[in-house]
PDB file of N, CA and C in Angstrom:
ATOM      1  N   UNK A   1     135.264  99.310 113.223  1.00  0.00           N
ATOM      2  CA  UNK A   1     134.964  99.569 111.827  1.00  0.00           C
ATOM      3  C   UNK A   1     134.751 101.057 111.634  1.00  0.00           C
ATOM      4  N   UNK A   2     135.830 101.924 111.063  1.00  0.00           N
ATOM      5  CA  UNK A   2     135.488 103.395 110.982  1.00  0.00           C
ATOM      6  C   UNK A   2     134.524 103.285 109.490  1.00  0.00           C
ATOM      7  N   UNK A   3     134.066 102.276 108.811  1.00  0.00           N
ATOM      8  CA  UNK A   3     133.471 102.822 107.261  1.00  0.00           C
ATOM      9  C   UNK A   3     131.848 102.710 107.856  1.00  0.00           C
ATOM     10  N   UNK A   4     131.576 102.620 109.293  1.00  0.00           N
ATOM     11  CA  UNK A   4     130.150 102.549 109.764  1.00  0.00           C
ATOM     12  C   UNK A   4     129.032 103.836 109.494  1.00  0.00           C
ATOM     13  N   UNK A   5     128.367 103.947 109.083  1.00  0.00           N
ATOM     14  CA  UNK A   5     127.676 105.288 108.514  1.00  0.00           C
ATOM     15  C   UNK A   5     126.459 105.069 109.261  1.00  0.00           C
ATOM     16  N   UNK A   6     125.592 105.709 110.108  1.00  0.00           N
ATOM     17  CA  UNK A   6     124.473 105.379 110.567  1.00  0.00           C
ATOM     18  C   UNK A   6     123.678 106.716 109.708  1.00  0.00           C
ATOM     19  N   UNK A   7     122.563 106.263 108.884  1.00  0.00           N
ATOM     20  CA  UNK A   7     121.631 107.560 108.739  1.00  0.00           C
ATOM     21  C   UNK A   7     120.140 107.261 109.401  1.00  0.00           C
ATOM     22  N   UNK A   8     119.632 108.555 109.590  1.00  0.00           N
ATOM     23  CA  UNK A   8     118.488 108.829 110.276  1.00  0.00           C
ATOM     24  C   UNK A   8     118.076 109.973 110.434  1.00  0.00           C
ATOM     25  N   UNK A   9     117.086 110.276 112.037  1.00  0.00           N
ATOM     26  CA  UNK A   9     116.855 111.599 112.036  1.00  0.00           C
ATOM     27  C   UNK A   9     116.687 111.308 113.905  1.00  0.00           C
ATOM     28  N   UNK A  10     117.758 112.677 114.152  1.00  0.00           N
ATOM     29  CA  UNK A  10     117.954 112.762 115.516  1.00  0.00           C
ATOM     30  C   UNK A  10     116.982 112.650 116.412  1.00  0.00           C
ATOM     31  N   UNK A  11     115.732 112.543 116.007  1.00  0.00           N
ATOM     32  CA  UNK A  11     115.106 112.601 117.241  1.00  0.00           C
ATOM     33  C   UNK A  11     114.103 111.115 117.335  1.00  0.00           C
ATOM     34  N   UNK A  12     114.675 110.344 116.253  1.00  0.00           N
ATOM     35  CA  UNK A  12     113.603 109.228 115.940  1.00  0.00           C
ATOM     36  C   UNK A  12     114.019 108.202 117.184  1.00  0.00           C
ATOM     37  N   UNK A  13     113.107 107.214 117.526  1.00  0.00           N
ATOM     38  CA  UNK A  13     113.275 107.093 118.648  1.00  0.00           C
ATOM     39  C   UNK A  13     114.102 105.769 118.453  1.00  0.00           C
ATOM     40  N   UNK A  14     114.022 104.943 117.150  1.00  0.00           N
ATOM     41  CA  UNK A  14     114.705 103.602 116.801  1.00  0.00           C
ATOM     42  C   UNK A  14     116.274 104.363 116.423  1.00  0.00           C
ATOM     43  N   UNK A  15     116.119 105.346 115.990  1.00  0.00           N
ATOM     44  CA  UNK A  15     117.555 106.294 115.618  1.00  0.00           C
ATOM     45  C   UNK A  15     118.436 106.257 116.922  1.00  0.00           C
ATOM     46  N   UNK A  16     117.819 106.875 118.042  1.00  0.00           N
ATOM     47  CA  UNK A  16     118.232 106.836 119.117  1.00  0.00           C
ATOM     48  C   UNK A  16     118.767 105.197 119.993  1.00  0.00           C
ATOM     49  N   UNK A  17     117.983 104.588 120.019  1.00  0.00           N
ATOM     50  CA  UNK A  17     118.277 103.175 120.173  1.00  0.00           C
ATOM     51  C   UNK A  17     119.975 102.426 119.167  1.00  0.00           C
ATOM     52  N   UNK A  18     119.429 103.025 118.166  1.00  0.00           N
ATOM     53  CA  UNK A  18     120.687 102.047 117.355  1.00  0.00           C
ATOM     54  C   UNK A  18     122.021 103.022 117.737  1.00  0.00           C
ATOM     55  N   UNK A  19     122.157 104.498 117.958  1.00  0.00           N
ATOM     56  CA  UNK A  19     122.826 105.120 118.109  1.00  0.00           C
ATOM     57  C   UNK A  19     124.142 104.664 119.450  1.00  0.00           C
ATOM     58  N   UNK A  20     122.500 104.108 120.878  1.00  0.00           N
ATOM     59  CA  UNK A  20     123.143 103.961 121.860  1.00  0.00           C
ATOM     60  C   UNK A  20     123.826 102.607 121.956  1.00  0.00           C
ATOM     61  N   UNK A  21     122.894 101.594 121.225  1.00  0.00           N
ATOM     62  CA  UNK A  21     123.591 100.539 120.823  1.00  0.00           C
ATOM     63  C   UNK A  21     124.842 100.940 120.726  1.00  0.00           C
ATOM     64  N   UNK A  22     125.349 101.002 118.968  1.00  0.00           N
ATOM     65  CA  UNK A  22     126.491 100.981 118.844  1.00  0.00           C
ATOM     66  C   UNK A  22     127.989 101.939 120.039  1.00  0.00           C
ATOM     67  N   UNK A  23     127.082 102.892 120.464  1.00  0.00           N
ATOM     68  CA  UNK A  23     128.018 103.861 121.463  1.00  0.00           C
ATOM     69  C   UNK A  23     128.618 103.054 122.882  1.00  0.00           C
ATOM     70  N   UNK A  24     127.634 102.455 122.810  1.00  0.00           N
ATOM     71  CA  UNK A  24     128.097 101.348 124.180  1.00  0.00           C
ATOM     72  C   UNK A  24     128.857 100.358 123.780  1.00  0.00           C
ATOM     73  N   UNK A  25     129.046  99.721 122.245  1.00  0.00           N
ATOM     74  CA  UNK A  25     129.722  98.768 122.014  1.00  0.00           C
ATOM     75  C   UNK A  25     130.788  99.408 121.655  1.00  0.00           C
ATOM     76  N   UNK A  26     131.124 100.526 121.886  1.00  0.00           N
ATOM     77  CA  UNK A  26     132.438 100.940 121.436  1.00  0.00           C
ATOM     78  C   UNK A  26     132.762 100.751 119.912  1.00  0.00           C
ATOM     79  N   UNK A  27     131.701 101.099 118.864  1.00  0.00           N
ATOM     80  CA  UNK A  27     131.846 101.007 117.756  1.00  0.00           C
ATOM     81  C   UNK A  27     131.850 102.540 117.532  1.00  0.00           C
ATOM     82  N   UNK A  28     133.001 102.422 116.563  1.00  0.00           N
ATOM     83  CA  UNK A  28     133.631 103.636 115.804  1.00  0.00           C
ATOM     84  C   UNK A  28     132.203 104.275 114.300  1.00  0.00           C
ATOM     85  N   UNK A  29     131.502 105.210 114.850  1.00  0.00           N
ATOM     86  CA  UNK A  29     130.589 105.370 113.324  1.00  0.00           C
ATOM     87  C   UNK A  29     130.409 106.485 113.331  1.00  0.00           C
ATOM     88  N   UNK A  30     129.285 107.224 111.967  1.00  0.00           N
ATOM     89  CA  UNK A  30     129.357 108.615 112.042  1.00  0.00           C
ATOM     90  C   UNK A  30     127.885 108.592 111.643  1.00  0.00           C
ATOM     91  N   UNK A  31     127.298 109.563 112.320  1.00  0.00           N
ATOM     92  CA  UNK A  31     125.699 109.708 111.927  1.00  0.00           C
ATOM     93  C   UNK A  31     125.423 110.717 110.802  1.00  0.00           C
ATOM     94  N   UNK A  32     124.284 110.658 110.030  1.00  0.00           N
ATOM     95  CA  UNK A  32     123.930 111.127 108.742  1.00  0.00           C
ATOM     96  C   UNK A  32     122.749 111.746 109.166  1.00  0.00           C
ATOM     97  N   UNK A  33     122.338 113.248 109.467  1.00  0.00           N
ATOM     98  CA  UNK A  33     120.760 113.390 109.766  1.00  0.00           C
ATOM     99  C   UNK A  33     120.019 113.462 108.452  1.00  0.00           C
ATOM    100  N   UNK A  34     119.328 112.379 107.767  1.00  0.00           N
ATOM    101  CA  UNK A  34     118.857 112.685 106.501  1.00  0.00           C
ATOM    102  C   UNK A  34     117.872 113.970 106.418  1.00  0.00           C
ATOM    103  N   UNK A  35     117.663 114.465 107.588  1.00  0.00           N
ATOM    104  CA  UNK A  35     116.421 115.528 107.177  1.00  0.00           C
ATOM    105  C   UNK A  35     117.403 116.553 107.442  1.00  0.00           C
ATOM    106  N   UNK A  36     118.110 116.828 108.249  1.00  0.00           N
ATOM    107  CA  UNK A  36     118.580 118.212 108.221  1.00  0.00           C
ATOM    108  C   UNK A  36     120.383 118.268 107.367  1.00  0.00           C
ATOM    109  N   UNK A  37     121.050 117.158 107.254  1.00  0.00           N
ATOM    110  CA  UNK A  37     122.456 116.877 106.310  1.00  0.00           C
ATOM    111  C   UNK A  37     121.633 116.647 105.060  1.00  0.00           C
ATOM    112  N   UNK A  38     120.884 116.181 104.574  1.00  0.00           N
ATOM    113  CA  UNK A  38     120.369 115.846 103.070  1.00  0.00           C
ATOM    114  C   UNK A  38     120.894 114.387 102.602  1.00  0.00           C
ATOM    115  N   UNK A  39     120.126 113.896 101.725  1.00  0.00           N
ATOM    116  CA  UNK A  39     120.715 113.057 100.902  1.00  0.00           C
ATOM    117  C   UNK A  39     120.746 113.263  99.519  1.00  0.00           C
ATOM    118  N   UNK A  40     121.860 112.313  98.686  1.00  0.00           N
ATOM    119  CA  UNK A  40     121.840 113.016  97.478  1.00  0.00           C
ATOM    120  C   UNK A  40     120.969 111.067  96.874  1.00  0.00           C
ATOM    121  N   UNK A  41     120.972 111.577  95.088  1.00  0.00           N
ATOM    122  CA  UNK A  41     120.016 110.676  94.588  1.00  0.00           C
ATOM    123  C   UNK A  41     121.060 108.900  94.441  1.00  0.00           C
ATOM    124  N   UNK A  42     122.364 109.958  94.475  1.00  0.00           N
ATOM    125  CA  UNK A  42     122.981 108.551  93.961  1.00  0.00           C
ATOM    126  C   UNK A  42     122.779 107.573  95.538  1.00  0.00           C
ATOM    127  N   UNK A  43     122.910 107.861  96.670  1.00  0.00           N
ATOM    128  CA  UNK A  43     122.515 107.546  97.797  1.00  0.00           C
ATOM    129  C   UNK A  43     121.637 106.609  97.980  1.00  0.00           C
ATOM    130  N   UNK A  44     120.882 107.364  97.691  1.00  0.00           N
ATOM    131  CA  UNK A  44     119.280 106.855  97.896  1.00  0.00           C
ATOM    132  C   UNK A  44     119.164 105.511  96.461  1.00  0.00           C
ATOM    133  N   UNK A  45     119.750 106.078  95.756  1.00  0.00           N
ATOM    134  CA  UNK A  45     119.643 104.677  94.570  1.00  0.00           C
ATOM    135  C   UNK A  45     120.374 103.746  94.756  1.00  0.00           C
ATOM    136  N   UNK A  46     122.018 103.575  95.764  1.00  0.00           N
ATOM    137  CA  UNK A  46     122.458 103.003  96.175  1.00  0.00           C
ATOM    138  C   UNK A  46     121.979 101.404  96.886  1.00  0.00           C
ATOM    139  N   UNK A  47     121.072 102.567  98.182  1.00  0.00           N
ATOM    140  CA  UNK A  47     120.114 102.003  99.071  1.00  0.00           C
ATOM    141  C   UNK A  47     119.331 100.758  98.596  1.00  0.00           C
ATOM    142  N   UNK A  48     118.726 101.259  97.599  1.00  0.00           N
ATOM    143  CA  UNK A  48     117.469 100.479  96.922  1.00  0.00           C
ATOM    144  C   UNK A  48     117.902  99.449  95.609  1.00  0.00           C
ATOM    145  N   UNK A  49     119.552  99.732  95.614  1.00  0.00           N
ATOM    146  CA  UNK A  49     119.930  98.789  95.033  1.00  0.00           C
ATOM    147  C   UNK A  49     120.526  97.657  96.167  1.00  0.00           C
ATOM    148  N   UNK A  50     120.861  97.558  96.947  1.00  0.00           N
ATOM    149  CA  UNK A  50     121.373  96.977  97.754  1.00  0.00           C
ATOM    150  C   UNK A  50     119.990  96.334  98.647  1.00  0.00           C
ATOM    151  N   UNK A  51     118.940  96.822  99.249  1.00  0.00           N
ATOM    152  CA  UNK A  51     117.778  96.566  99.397  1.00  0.00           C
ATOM    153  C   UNK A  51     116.665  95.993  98.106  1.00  0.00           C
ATOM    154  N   UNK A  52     115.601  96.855  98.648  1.00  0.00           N
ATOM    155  CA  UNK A  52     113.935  97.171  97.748  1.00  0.00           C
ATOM    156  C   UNK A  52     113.258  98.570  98.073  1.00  0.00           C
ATOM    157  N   UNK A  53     112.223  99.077  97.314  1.00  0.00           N
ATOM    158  CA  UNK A  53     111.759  99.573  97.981  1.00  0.00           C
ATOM    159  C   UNK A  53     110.540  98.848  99.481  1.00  0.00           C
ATOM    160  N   UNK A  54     110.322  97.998  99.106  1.00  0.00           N
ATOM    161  CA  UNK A  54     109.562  96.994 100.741  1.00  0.00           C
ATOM    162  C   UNK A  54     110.226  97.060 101.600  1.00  0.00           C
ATOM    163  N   UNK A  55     111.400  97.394 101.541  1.00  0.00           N
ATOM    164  CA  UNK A  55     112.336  97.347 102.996  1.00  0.00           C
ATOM    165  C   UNK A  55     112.553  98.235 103.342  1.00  0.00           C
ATOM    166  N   UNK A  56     112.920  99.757 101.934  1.00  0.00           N
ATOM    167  CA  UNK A  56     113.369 101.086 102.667  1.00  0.00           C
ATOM    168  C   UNK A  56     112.318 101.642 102.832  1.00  0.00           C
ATOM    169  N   UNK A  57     111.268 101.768 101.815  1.00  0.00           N
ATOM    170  CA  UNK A  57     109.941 102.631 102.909  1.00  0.00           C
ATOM    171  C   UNK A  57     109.237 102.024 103.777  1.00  0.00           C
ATOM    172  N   UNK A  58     108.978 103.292 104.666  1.00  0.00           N
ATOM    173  CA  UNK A  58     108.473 103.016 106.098  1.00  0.00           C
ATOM    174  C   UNK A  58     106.989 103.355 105.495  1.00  0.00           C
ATOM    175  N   UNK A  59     106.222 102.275 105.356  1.00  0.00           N
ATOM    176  CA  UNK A  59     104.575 102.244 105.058  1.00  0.00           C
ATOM    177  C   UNK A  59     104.070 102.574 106.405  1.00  0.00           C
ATOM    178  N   UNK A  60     104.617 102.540 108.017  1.00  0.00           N
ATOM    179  CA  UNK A  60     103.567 102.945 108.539  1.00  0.00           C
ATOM    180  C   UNK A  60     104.018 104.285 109.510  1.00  0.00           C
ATOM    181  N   UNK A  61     104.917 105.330 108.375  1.00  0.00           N
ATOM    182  CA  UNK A  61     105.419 106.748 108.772  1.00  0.00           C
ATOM    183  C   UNK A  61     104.034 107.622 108.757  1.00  0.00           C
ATOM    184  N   UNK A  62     103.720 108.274 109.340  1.00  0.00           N
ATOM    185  CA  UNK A  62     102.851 109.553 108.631  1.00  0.00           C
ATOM    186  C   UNK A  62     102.749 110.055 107.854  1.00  0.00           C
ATOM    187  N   UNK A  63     104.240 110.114 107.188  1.00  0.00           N
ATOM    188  CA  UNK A  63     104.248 110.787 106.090  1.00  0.00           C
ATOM    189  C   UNK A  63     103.681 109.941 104.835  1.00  0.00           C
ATOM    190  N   UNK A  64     103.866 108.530 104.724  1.00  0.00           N
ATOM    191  CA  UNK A  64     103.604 107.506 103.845  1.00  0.00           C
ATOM    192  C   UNK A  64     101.854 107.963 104.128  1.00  0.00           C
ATOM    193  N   UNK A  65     101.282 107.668 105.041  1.00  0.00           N
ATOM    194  CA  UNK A  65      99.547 108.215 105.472  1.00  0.00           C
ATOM    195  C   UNK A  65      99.805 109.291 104.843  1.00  0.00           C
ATOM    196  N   UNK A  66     100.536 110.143 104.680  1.00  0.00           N
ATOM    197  CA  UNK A  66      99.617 111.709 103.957  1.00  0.00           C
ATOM    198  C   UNK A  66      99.741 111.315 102.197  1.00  0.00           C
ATOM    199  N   UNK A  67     100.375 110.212 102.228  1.00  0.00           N
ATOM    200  CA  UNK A  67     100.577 110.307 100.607  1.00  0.00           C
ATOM    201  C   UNK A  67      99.181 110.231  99.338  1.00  0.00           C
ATOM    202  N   UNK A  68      98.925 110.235  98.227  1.00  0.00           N
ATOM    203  CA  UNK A  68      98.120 110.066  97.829  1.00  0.00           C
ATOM    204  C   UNK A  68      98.145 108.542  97.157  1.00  0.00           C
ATOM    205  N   UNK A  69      97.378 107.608  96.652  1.00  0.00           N
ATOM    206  CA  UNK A  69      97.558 106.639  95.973  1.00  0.00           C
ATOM    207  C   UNK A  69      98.624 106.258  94.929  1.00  0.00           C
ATOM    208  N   UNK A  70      98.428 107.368  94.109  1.00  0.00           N
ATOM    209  CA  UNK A  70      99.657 107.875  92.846  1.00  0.00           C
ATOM    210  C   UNK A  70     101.417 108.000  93.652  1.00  0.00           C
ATOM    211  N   UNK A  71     100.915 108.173  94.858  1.00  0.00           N
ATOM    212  CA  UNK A  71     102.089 108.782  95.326  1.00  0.00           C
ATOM    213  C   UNK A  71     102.924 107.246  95.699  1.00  0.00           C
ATOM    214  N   UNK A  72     102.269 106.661  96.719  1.00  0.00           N
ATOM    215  CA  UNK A  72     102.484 105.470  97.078  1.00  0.00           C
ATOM    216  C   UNK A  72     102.888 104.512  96.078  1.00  0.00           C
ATOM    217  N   UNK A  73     101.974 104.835  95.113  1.00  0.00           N
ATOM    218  CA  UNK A  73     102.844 103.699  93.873  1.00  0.00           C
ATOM    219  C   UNK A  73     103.941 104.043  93.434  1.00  0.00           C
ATOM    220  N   UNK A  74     104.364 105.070  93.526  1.00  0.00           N
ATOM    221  CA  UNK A  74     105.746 105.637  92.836  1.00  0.00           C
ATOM    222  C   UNK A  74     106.665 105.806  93.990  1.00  0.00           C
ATOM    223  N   UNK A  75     106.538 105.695  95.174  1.00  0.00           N
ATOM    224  CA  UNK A  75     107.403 105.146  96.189  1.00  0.00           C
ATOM    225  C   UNK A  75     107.708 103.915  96.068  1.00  0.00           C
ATOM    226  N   UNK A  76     106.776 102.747  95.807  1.00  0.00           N
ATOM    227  CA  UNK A  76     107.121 101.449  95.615  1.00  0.00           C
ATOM    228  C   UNK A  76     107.708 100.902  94.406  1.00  0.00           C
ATOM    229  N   UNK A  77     107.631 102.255  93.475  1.00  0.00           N
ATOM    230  CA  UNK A  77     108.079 101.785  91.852  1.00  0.00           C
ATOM    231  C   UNK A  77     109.868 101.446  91.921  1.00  0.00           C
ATOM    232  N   UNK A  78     110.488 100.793  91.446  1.00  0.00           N
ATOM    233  CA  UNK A  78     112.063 100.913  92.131  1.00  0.00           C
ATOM    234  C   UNK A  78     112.553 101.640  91.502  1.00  0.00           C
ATOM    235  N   UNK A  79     111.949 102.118  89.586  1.00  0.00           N
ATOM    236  CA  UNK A  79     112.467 103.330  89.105  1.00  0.00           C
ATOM    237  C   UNK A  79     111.995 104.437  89.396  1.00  0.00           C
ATOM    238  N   UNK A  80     110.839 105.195  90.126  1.00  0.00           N
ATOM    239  CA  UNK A  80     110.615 106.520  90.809  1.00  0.00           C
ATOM    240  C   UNK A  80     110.732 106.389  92.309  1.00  0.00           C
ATOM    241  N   UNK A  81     111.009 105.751  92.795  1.00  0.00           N
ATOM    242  CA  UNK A  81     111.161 105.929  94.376  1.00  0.00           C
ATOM    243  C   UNK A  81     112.212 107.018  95.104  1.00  0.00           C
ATOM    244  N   UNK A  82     113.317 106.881  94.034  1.00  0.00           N
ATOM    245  CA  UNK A  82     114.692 108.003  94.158  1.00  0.00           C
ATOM    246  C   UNK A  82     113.891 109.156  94.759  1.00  0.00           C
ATOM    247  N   UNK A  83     113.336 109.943  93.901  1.00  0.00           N
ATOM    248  CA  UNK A  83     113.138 111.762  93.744  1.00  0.00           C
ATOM    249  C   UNK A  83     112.154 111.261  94.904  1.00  0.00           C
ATOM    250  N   UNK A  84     111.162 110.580  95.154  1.00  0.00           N
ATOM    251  CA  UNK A  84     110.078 110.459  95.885  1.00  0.00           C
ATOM    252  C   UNK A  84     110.854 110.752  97.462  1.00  0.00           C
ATOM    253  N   UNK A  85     111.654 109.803  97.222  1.00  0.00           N
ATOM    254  CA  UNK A  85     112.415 109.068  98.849  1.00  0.00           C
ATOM    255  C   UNK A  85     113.100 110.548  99.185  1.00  0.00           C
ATOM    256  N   UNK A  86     113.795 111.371  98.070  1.00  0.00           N
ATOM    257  CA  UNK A  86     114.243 112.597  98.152  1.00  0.00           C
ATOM    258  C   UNK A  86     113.841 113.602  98.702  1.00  0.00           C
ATOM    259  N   UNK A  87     112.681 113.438  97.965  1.00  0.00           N
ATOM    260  CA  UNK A  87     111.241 114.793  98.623  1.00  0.00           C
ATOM    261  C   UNK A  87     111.029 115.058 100.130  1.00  0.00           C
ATOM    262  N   UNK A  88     111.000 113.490 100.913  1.00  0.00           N
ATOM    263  CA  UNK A  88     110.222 113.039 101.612  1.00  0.00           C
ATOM    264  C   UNK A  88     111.100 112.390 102.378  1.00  0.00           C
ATOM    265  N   UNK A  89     112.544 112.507 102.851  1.00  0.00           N
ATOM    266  CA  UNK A  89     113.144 111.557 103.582  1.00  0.00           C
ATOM    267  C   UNK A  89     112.390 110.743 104.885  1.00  0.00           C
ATOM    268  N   UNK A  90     111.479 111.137 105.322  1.00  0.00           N
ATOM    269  CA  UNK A  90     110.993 110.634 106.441  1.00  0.00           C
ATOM    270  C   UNK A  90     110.111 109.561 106.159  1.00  0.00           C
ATOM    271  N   UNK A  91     109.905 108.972 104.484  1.00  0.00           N
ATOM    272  CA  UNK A  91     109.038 107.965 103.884  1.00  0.00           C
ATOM    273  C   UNK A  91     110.385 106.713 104.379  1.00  0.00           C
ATOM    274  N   UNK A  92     111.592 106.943 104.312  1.00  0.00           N
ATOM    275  CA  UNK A  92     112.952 106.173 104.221  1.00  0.00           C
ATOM    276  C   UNK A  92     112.383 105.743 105.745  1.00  0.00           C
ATOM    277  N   UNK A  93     112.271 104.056 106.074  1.00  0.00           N
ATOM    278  CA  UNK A  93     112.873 103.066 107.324  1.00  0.00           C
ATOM    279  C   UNK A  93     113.897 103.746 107.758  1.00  0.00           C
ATOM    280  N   UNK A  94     114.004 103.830 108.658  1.00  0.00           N
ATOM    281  CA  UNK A  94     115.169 103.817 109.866  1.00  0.00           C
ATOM    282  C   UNK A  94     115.495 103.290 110.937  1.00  0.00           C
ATOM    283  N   UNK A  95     117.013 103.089 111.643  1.00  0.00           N
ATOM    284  CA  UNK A  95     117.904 103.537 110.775  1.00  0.00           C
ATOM    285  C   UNK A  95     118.243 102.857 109.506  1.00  0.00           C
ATOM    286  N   UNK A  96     119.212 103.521 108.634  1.00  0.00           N
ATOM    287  CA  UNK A  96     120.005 102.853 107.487  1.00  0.00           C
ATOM    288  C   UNK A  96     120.837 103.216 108.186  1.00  0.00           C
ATOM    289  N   UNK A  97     121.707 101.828 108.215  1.00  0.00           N
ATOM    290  CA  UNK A  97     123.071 101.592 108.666  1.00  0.00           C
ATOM    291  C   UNK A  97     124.521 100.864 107.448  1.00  0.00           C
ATOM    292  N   UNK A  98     125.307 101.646 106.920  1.00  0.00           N
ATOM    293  CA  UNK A  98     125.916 101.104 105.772  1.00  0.00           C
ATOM    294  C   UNK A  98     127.261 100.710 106.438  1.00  0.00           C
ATOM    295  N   UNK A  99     127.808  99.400 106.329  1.00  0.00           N
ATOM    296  CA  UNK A  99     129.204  99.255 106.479  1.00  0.00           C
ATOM    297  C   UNK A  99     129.463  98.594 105.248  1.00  0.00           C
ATOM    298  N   UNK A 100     130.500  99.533 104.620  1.00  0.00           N
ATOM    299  CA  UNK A 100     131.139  99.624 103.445  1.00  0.00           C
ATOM    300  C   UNK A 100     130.036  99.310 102.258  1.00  0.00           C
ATOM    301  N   UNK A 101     130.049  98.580 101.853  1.00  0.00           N
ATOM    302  CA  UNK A 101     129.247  97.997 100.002  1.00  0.00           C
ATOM    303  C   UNK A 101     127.878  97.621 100.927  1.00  0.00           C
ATOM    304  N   UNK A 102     127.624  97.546 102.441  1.00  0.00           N
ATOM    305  CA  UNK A 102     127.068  96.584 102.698  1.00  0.00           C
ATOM    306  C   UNK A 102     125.645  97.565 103.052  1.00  0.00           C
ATOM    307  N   UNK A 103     124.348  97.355 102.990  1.00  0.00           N
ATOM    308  CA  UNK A 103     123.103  98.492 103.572  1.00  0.00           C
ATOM    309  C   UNK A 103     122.277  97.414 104.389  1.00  0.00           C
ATOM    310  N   UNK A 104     122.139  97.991 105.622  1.00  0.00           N
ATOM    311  CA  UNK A 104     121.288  97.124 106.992  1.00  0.00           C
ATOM    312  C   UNK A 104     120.762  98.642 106.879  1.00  0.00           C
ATOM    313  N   UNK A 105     118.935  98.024 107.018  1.00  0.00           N
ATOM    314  CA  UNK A 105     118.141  98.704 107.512  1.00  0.00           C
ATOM    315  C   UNK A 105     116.757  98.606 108.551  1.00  0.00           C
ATOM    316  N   UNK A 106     116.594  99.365 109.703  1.00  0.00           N
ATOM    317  CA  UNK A 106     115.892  98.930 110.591  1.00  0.00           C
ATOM    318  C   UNK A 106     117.052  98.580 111.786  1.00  0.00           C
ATOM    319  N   UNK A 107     116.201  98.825 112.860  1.00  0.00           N
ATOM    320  CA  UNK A 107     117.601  98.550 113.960  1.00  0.00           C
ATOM    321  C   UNK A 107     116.832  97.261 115.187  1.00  0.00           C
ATOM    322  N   UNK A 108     118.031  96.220 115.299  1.00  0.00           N
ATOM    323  CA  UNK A 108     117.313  95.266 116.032  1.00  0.00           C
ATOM    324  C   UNK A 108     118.439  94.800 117.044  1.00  0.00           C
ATOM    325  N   UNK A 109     118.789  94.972 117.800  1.00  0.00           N
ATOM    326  CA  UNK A 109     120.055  94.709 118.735  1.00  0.00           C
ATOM    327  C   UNK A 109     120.673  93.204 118.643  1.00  0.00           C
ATOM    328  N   UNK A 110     119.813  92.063 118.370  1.00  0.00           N
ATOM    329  CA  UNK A 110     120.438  91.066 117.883  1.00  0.00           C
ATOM    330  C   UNK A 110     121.131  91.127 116.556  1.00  0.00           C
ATOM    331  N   UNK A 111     120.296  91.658 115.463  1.00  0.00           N
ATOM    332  CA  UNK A 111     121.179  91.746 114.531  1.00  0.00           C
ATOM    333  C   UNK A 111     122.500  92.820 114.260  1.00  0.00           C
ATOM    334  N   UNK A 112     122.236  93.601 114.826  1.00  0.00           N
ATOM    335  CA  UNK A 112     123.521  94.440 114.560  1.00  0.00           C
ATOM    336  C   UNK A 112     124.507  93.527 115.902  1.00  0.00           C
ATOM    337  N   UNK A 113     124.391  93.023 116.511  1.00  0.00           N
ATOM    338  CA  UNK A 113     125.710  92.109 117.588  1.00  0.00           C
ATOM    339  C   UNK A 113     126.133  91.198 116.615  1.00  0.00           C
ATOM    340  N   UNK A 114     125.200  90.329 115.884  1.00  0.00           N
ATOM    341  CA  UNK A 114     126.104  89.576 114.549  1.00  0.00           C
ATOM    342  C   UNK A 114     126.817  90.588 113.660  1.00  0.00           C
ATOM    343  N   UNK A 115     126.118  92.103 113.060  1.00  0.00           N
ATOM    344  CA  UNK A 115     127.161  92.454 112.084  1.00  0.00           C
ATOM    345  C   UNK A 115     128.544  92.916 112.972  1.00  0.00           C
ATOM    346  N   UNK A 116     128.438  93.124 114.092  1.00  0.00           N
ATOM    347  CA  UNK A 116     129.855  93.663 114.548  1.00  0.00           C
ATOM    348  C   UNK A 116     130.636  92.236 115.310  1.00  0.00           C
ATOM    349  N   UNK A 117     130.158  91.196 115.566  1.00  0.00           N
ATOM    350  CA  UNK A 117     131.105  90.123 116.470  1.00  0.00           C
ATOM    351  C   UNK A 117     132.018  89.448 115.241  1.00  0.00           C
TER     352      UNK A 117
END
């Protein structure tokens, strides 16, 4: 499948895992570093249309801990989460893994062997 998109951040350690996953299965993909490539909003609204926000933020990142109350609610809001998730890519679960229309997020080695068999 060349339409495999993995995003993340190179040094995350589930990033790394899903990376080697797929590299050993001989799956064709291309990695996205959301913190240092960027994301844009339509992206990220993509995401959360295809998801929630309960699934794409990572509630137990650090960065989600530094947030303020106000902040947190407008991460979970599904109409302000965009600019939030923007600010703050490291609030975003990882990995996000997109094949084609399709958004898997979180990396679990059983489930990604069903999306590729």
């Amino acid at each position: 499948m060349s339409d495999a998109m993995l995003y993340g951040i190179k040094n995350c350690d589930t990033v790394k895992k899903a990376r080697q996953w797929l590299e050993q299965a001989g799956i064709n993909f291309q990695f996205h570093d959301i913190r240092s490539d960027g994301l844009s909003a339509a992206q990220v609204q993509n995401w959360l249309d295809a998801t929630d926000t309960a699934t794409l933020v990572n509630k137990r990142s650090t960065t989600w801990k530094g947030l303020t109350d106000s902040e947190k609610e407008q991460a979970l809001d599904a109409d302000t989460a965009t600019a939030l998730l923007l600010a703050n890519p490291t609030l975003i679960k990882r990995p996000v893994l997109t094949l084609g229309n399709e958004v898997h997020v979180g990396f679990k080695a059983e489930h990604y062997q069903t999306l590729f068999n």
